[in-house]
C-alpha atoms as a PDB file:
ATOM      1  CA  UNK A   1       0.714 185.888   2.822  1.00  0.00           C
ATOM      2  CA  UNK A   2       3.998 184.117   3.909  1.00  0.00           C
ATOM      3  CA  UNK A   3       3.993 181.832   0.949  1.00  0.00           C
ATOM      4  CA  UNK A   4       3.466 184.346  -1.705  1.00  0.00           C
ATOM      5  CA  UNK A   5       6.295 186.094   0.103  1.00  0.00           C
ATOM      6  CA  UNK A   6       8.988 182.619  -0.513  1.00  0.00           C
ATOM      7  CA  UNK A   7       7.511 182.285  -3.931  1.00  0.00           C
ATOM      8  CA  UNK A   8       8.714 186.121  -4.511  1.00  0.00           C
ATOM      9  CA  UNK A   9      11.377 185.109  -3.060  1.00  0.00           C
ATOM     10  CA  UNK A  10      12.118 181.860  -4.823  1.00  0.00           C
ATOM     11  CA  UNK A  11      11.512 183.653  -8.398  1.00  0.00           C
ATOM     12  CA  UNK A  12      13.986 186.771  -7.388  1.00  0.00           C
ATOM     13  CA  UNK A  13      16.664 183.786  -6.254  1.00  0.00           C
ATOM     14  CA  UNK A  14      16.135 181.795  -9.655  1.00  0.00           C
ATOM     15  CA  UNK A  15      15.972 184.958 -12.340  1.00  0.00           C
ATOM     16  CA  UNK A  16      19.618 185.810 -10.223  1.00  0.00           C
ATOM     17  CA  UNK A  17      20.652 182.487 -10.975  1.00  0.00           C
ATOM     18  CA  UNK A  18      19.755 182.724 -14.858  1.00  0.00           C
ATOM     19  CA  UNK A  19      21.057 185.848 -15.011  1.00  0.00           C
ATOM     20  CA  UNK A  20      24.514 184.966 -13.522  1.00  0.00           C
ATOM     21  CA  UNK A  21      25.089 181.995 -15.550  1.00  0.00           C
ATOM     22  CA  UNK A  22      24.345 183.813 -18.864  1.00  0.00           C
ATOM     23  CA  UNK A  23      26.843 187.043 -17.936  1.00  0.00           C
ATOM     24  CA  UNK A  24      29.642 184.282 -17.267  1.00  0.00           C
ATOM     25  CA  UNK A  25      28.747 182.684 -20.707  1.00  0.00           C
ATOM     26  CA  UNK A  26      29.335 186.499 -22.370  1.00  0.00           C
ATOM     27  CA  UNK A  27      32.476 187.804 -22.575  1.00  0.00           C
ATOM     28  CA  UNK A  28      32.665 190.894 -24.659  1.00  0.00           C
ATOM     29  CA  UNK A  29      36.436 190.951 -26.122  1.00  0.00           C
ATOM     30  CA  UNK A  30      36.148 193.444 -28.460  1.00  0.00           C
ATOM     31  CA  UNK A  31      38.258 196.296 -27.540  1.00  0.00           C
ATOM     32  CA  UNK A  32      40.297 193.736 -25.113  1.00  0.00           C
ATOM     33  CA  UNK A  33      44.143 194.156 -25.487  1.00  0.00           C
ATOM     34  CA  UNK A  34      46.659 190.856 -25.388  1.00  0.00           C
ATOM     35  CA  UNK A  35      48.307 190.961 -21.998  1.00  0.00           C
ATOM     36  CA  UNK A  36      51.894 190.090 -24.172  1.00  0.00           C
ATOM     37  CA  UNK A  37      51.573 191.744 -27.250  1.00  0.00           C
ATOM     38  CA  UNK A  38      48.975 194.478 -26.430  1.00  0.00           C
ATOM     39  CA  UNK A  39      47.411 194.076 -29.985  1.00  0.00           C
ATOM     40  CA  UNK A  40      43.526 192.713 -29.748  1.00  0.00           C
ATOM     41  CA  UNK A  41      42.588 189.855 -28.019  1.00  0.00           C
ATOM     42  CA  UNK A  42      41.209 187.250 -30.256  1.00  0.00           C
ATOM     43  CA  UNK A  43      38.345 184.821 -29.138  1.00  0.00           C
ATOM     44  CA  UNK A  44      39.883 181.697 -30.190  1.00  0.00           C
ATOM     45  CA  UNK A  45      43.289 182.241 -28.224  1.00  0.00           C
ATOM     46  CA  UNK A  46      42.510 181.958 -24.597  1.00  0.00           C
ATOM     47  CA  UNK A  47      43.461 180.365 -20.886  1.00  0.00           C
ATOM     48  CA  UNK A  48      42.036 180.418 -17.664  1.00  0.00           C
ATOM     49  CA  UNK A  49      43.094 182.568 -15.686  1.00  0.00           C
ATOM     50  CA  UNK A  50      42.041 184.029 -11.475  1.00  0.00           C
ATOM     51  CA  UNK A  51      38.891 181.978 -12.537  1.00  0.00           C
ATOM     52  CA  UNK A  52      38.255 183.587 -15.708  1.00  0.00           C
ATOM     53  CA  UNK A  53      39.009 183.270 -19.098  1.00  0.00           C
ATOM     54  CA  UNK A  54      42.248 185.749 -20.501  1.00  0.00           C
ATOM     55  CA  UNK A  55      42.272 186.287 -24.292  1.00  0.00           C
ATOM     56  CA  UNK A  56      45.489 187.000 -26.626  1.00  0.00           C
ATOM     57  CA  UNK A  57      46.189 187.893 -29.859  1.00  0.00           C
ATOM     58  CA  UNK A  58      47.237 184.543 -31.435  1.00  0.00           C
ATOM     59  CA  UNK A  59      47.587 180.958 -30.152  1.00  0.00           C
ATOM     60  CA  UNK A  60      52.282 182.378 -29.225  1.00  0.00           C
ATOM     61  CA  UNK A  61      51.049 184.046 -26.656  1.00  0.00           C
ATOM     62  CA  UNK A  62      49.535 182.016 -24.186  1.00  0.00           C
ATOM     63  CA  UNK A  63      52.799 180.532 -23.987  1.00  0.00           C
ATOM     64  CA  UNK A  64      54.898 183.198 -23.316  1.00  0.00           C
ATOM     65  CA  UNK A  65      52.467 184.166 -20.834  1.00  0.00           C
ATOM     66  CA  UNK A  66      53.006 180.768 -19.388  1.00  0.00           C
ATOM     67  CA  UNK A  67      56.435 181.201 -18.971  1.00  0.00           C
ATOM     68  CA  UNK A  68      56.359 184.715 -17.160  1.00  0.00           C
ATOM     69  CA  UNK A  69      52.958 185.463 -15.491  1.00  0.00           C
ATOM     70  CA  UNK A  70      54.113 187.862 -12.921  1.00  0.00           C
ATOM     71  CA  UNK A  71      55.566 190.161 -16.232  1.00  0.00           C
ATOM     72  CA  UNK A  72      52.401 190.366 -17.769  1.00  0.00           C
ATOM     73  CA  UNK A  73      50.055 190.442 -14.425  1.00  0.00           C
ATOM     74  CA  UNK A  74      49.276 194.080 -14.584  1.00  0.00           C
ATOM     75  CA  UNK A  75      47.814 193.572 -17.957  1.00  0.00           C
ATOM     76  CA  UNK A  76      46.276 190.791 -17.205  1.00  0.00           C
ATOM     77  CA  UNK A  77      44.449 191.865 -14.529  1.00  0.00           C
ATOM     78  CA  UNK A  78      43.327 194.947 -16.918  1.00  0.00           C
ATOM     79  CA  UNK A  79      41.818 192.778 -19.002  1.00  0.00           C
ATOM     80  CA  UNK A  80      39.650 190.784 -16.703  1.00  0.00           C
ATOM     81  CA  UNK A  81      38.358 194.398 -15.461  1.00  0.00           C
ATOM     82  CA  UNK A  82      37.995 195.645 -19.220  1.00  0.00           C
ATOM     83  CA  UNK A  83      35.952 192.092 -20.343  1.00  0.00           C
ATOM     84  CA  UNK A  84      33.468 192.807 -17.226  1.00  0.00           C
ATOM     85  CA  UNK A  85      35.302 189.395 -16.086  1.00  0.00           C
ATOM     86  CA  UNK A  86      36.418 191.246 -12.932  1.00  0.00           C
ATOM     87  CA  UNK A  87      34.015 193.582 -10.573  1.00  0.00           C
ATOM     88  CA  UNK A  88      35.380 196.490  -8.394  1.00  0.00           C
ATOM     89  CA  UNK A  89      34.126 195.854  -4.535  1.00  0.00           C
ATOM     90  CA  UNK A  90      36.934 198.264  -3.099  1.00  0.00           C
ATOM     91  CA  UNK A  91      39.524 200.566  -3.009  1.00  0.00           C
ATOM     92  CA  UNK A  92      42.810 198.918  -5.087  1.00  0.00           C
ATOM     93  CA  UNK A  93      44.908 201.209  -2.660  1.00  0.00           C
ATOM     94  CA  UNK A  94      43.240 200.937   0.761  1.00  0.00           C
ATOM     95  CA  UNK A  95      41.078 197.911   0.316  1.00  0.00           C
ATOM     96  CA  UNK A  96      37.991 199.972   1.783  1.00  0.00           C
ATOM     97  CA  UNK A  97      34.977 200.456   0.219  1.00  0.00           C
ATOM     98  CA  UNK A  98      34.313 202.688  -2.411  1.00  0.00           C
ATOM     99  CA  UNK A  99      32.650 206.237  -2.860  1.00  0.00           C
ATOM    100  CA  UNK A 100      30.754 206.689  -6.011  1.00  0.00           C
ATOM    101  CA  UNK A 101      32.253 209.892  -6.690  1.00  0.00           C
ATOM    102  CA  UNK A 102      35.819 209.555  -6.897  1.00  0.00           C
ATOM    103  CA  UNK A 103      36.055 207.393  -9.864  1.00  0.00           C
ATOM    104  CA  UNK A 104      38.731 207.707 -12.346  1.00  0.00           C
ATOM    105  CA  UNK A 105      39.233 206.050 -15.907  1.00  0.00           C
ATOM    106  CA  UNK A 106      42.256 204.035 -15.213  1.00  0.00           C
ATOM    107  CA  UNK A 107      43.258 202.347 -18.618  1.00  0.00           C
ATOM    108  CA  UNK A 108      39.527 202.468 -19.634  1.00  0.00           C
ATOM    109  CA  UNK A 109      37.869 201.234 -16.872  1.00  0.00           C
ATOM    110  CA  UNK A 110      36.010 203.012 -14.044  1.00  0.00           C
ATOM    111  CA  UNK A 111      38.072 202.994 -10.962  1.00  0.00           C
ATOM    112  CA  UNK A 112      36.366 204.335  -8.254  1.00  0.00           C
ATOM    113  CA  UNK A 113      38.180 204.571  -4.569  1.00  0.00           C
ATOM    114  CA  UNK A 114      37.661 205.179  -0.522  1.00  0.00           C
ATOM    115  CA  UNK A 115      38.185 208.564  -0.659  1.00  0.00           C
ATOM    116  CA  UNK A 116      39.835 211.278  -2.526  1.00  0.00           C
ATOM    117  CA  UNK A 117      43.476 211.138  -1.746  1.00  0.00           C
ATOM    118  CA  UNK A 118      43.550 207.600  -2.913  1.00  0.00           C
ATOM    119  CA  UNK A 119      42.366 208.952  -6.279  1.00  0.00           C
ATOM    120  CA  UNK A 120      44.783 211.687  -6.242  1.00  0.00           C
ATOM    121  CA  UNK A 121      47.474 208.814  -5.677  1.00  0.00           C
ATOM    122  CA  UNK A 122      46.396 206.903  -8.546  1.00  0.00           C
ATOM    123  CA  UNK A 123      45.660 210.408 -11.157  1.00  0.00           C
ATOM    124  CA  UNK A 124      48.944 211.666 -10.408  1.00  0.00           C
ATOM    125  CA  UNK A 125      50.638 208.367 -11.513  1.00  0.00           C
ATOM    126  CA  UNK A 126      51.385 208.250 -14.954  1.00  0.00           C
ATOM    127  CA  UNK A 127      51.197 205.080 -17.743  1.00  0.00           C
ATOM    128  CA  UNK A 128      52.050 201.679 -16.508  1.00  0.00           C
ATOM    129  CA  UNK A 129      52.441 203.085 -12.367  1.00  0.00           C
ATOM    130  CA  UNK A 130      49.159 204.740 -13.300  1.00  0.00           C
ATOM    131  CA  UNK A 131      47.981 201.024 -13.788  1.00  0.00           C
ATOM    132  CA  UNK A 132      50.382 199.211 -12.232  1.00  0.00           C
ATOM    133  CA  UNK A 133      48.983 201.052  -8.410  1.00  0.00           C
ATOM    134  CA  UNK A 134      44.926 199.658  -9.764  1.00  0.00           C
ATOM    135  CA  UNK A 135      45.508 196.321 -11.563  1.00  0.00           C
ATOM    136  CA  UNK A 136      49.436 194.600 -10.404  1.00  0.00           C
ATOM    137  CA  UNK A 137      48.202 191.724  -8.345  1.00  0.00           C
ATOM    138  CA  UNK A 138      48.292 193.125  -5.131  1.00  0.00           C
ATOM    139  CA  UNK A 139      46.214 195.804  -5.740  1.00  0.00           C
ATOM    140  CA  UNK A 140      43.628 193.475  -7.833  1.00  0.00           C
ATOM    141  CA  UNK A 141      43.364 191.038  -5.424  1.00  0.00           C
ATOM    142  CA  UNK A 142      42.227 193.602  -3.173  1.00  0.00           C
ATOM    143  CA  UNK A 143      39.984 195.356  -4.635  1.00  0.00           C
ATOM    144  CA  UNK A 144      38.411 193.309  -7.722  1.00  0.00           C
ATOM    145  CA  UNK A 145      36.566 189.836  -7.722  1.00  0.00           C
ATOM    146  CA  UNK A 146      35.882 187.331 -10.677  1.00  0.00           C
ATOM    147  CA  UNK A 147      33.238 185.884 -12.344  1.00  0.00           C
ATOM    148  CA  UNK A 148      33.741 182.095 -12.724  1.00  0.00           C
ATOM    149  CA  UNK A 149      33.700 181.075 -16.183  1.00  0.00           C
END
């Protein structure tokens, strides 16, 4: 009985592994916005970026995010969340964990937080504080983690 139990075990640990790899292959950019120009983020323009991959709207600007990450962080950040690049683990505002139901759409992503007042923070914010208070780097790096690429 133990063995079958490690080969169950052994198969769960391997399909995980499979599965992984192939989501980090398949990034869906369609509907992704360019964190410079905001138009749509093309395939064949892209960096690395927090250990993923961040998509623009021609090969211009990659450079001029180059030049200025911290201006274009925000959006960014959004975009990692909106390619299923980044994963939501906890609260962007508190750094707790989440509670399924307080999630938000927060520049068309499911935001969900610790508790309700956080959400309240976050829904009474409006445009870029709206996103600026779920996806500027502090907030990201607190509640989101990456995929590798």
């Amino acid at each position: 009985m133990m063995k079958k139990r490690t080969g169950s075990t052994l198969l769960v640990a391997g399909f995980g592994l499979v599965f992984g790899l192939s989501v980090a292959w398949a990034v869906e950019v369609s509907g992704a916005k360019c964190p410079v120009s905001d138009g749509p983020a093309q395939e064949g323009s892209s960096v690395d970026y927090r250990g993923g991959k961040l998509f623009f709207c021609c090969n211009k600007c990659p450079q001029a995010f180059a030049g200025n990450q911290a201006k274009y962080a925000t959006q960014a950040n959004l975009q990692l969340a909106t390619t299923g690049q980044a994963q939501q683990g906890k609260c962007p505002i508190s750094g707790k964990g989440v509670k399924e139901n307080t999630a938000l759409d927060v520049g068309g992503v499911s935001v969900t937080f610790c508790c309700n007042g956080c959400r309240k923070k976050v829904d009474g914010a409006e445009g870029d504080a709206q996103l600026d208070l779920v996806f500027s780097d502090k907030a990201f790096d607190k509640a989101f983690t990456v995929s590798s690429n």
